[in-house]
C-alpha atoms as a PDB file:
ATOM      1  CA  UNK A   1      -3.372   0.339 -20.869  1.00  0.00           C
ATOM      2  CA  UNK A   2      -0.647   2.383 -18.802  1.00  0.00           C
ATOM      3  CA  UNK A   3      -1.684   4.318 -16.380  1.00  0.00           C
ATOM      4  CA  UNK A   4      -0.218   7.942 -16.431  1.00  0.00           C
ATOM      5  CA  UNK A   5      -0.274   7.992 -12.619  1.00  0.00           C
ATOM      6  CA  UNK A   6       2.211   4.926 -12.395  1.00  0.00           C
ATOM      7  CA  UNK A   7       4.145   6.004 -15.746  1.00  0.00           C
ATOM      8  CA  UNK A   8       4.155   9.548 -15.090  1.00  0.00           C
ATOM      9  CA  UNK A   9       5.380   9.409 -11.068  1.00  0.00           C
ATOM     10  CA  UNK A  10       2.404  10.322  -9.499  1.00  0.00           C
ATOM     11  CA  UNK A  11       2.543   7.399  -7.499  1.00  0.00           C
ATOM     12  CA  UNK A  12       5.901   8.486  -6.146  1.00  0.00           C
ATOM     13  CA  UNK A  13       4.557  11.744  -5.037  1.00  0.00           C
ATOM     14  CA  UNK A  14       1.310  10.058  -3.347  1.00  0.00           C
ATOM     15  CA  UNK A  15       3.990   7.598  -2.106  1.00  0.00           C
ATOM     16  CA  UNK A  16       6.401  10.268  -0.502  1.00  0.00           C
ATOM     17  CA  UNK A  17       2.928  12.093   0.778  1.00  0.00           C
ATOM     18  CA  UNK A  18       1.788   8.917   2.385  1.00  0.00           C
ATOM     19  CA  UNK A  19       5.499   8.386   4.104  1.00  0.00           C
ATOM     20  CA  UNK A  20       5.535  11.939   5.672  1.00  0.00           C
ATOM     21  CA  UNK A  21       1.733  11.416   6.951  1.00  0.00           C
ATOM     22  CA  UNK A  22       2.856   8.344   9.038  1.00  0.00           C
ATOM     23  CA  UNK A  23       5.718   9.348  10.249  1.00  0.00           C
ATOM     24  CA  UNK A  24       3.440  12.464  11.415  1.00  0.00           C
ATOM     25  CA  UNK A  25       1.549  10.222  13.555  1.00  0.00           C
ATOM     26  CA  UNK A  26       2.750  10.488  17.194  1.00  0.00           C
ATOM     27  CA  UNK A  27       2.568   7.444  19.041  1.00  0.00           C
ATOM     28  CA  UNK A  28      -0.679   5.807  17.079  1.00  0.00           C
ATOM     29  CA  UNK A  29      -0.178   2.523  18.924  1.00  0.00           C
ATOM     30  CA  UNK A  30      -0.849   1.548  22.287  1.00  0.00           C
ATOM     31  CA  UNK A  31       1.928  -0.212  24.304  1.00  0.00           C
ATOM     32  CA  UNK A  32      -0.484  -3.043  24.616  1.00  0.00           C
ATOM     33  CA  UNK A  33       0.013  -3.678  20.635  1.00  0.00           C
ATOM     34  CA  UNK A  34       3.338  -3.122  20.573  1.00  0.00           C
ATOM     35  CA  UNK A  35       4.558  -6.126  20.087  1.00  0.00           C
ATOM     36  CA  UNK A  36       2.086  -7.811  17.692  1.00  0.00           C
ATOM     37  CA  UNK A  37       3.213  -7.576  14.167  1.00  0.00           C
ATOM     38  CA  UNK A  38      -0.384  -8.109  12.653  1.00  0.00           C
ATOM     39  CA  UNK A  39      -2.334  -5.063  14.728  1.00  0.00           C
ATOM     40  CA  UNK A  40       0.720  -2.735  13.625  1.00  0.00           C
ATOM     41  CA  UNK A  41       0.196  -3.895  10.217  1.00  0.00           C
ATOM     42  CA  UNK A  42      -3.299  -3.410  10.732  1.00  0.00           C
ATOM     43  CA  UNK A  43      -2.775   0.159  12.028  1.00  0.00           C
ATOM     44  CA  UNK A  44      -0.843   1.638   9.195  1.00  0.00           C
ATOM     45  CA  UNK A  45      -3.522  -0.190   6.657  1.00  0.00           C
ATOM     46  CA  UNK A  46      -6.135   2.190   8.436  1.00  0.00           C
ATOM     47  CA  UNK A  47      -4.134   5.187   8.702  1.00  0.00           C
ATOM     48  CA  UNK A  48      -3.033   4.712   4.563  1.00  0.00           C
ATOM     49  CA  UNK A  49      -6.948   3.913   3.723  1.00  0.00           C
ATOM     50  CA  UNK A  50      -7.964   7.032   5.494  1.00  0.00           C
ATOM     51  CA  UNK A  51      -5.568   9.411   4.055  1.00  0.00           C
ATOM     52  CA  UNK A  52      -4.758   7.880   0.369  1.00  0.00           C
ATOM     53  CA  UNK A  53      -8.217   9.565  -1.014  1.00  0.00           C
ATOM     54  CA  UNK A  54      -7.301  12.668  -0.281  1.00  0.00           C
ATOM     55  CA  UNK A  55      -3.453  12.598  -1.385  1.00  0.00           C
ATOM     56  CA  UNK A  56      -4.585  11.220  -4.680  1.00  0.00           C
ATOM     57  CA  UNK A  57      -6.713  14.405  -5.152  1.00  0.00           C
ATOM     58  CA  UNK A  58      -7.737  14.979  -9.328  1.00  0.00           C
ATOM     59  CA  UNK A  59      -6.009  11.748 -10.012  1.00  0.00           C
ATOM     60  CA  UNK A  60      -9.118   9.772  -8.003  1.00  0.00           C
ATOM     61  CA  UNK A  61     -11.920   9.789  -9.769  1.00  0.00           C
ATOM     62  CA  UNK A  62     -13.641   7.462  -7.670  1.00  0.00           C
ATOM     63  CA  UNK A  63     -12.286   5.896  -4.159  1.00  0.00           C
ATOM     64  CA  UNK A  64     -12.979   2.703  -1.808  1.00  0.00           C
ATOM     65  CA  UNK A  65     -11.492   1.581   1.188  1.00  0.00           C
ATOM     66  CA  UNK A  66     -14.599  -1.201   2.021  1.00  0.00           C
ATOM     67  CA  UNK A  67     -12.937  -4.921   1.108  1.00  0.00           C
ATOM     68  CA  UNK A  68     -14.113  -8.525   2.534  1.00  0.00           C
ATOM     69  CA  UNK A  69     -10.815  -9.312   4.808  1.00  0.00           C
ATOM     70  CA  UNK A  70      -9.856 -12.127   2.279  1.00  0.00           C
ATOM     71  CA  UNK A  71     -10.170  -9.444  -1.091  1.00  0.00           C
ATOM     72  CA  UNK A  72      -7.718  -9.470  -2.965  1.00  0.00           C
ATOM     73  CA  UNK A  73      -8.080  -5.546  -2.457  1.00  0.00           C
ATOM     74  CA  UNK A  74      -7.732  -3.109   0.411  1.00  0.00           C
ATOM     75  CA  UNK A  75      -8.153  -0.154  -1.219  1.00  0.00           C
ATOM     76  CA  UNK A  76      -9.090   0.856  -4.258  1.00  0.00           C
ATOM     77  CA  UNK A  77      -9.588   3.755  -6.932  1.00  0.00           C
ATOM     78  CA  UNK A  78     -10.904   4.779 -10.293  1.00  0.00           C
ATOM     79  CA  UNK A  79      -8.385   7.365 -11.879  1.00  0.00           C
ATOM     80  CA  UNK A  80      -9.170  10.537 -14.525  1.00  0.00           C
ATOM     81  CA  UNK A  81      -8.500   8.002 -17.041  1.00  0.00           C
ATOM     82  CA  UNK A  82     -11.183   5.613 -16.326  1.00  0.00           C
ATOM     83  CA  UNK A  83      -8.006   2.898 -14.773  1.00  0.00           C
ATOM     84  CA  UNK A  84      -9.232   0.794 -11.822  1.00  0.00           C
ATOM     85  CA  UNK A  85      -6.301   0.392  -9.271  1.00  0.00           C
ATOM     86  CA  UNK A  86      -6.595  -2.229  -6.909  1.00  0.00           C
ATOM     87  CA  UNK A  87      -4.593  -1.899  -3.987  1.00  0.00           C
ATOM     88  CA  UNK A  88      -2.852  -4.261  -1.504  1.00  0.00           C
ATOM     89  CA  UNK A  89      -1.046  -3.003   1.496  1.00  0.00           C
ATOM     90  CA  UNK A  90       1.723  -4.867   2.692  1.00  0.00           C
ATOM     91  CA  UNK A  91       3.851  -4.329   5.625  1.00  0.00           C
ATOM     92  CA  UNK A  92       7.277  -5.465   6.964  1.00  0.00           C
ATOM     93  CA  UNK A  93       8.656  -4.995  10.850  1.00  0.00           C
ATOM     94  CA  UNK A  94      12.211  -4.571  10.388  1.00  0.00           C
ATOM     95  CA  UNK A  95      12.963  -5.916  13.399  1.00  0.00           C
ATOM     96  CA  UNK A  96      11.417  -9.382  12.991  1.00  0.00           C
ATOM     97  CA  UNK A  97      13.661 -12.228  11.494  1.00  0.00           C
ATOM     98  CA  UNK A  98      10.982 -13.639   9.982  1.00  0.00           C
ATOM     99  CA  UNK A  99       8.009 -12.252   7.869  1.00  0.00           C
ATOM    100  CA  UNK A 100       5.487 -14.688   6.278  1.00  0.00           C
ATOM    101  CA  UNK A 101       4.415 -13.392   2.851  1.00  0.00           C
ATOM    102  CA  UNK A 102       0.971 -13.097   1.914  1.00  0.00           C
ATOM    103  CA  UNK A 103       0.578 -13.806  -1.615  1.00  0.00           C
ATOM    104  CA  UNK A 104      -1.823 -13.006  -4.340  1.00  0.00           C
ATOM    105  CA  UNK A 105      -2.778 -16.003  -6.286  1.00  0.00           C
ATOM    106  CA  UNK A 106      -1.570 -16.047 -10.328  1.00  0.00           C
ATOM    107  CA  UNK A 107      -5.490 -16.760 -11.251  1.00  0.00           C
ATOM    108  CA  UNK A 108      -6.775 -14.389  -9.333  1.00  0.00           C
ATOM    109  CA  UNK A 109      -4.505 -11.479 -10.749  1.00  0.00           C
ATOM    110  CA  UNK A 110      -5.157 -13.439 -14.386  1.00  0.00           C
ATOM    111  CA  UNK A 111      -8.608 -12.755 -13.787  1.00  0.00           C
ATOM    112  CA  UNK A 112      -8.227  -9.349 -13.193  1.00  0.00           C
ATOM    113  CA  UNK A 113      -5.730  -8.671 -15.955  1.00  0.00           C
ATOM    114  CA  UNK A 114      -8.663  -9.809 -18.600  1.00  0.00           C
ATOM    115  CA  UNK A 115      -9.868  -6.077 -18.368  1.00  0.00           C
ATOM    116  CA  UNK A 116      -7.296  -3.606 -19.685  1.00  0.00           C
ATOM    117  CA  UNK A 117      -8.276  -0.931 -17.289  1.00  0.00           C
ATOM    118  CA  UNK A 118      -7.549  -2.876 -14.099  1.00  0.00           C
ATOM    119  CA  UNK A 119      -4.556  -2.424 -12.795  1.00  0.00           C
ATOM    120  CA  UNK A 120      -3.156  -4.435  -9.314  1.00  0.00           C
ATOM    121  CA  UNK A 121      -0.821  -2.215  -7.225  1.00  0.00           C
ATOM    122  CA  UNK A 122       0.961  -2.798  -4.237  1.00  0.00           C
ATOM    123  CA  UNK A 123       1.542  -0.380  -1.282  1.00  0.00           C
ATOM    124  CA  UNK A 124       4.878  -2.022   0.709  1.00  0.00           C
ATOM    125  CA  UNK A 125       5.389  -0.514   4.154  1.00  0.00           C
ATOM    126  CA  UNK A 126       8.929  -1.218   5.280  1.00  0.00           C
ATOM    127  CA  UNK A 127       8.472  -0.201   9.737  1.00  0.00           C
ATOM    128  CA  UNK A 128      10.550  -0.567  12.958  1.00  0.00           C
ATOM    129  CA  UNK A 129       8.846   0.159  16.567  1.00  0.00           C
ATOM    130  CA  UNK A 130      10.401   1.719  19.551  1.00  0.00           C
ATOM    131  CA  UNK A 131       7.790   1.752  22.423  1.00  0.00           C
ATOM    132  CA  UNK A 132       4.957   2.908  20.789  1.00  0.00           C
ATOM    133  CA  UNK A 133       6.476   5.027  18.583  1.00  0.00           C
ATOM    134  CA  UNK A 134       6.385   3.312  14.575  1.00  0.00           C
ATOM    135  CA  UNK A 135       9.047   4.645  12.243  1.00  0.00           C
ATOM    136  CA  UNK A 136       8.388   4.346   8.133  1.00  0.00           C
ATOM    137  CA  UNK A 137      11.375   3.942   6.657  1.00  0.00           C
ATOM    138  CA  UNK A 138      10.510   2.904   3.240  1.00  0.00           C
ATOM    139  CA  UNK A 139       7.168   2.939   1.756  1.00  0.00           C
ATOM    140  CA  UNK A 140       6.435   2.604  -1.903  1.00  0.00           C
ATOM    141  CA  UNK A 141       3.101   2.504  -4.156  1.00  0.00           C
ATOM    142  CA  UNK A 142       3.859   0.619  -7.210  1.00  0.00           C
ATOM    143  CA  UNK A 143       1.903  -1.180 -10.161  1.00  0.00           C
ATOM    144  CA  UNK A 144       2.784  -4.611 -10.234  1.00  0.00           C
ATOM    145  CA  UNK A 145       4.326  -5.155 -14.010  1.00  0.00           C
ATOM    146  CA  UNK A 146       6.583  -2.187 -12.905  1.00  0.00           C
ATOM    147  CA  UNK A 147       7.223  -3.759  -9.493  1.00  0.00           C
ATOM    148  CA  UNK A 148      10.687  -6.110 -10.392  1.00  0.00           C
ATOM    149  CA  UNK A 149      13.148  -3.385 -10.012  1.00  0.00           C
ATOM    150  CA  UNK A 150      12.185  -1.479  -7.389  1.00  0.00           C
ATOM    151  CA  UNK A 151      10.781  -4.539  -5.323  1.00  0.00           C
ATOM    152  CA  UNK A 152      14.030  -5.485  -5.209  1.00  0.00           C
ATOM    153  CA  UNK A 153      15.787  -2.701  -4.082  1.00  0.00           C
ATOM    154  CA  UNK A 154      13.219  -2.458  -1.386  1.00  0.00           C
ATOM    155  CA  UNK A 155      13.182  -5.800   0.103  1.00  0.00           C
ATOM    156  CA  UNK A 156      17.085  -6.941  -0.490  1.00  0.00           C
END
């Protein structure tokens, strides 16, 4: 089933929305955090879980944020068209010469594809620190079969 908020651009709006709100955020990190990569990560996670309900406004039907730390999910939504997005946030410092992915496994997203209404999504968070100040400078929110392009030009 295709999703009108992936197909239509919504997610590009919530994505741009998103983008703005962190970059809002004045020094959200303390200088004792600075330099680890995972509490960062972390950090924007929160800050995206807490704000992505409200961005997604009448496309969220229904909205969860609550995920074991090894779900496949972080966040999560039902849109108006009855389409369960499950979310994973990933995040990239900039500044680091070396980022070890996180994968999904192929049978877990198999198992999820059985269901024509769920649909896996990724949130990428592209970030650089300077003290304890955190600068976005790409962010995208993308379902994954129309991920190959645009990953891509993201991460090359």
């Amino acid at each position: 089933m295709r999703s009108k908020f992936y197909y239509q651009g919504g997610n590009i709006i919530v994505a741009n929305a998103i983008k703005d709100y962190l970059n809002s955020l004045s020094n959200f990190i303390s200088p004792e955090i600075a330099d680890s990569t995972r509490a960062i990560g972390d950090a924007l996670q929160f800050h995206v879980a807490q704000k992505l309900e409200s961005l997604l406004g009448n496309w969220c039907r229904e909205y969860s944020k609550d995920f074991a730390r090894r779900a496949m999910a972080d966040i999560a939504f039902t849109d108006i068209e009855d389409i369960y997005s499950i979310i994973d946030v990933k995040t990239q410092r900039k500044d680091t010469h070396f980022n070890m992915p996180n994968l999904t496994s192929v049978e877990r997203l198999s198992r999820l594809y059985e269901s024509d209404v769920n649909v896996f999504s990724l949130i990428i968070i592209k970030y650089s620190v300077k003290g304890t100040n955190v600068n976005i400078s790409d962010y995208c929110l993308y379902q994954l079969n129309l991920l190959i392009g645009n990953v891509l030009r993201l991460v090359l």
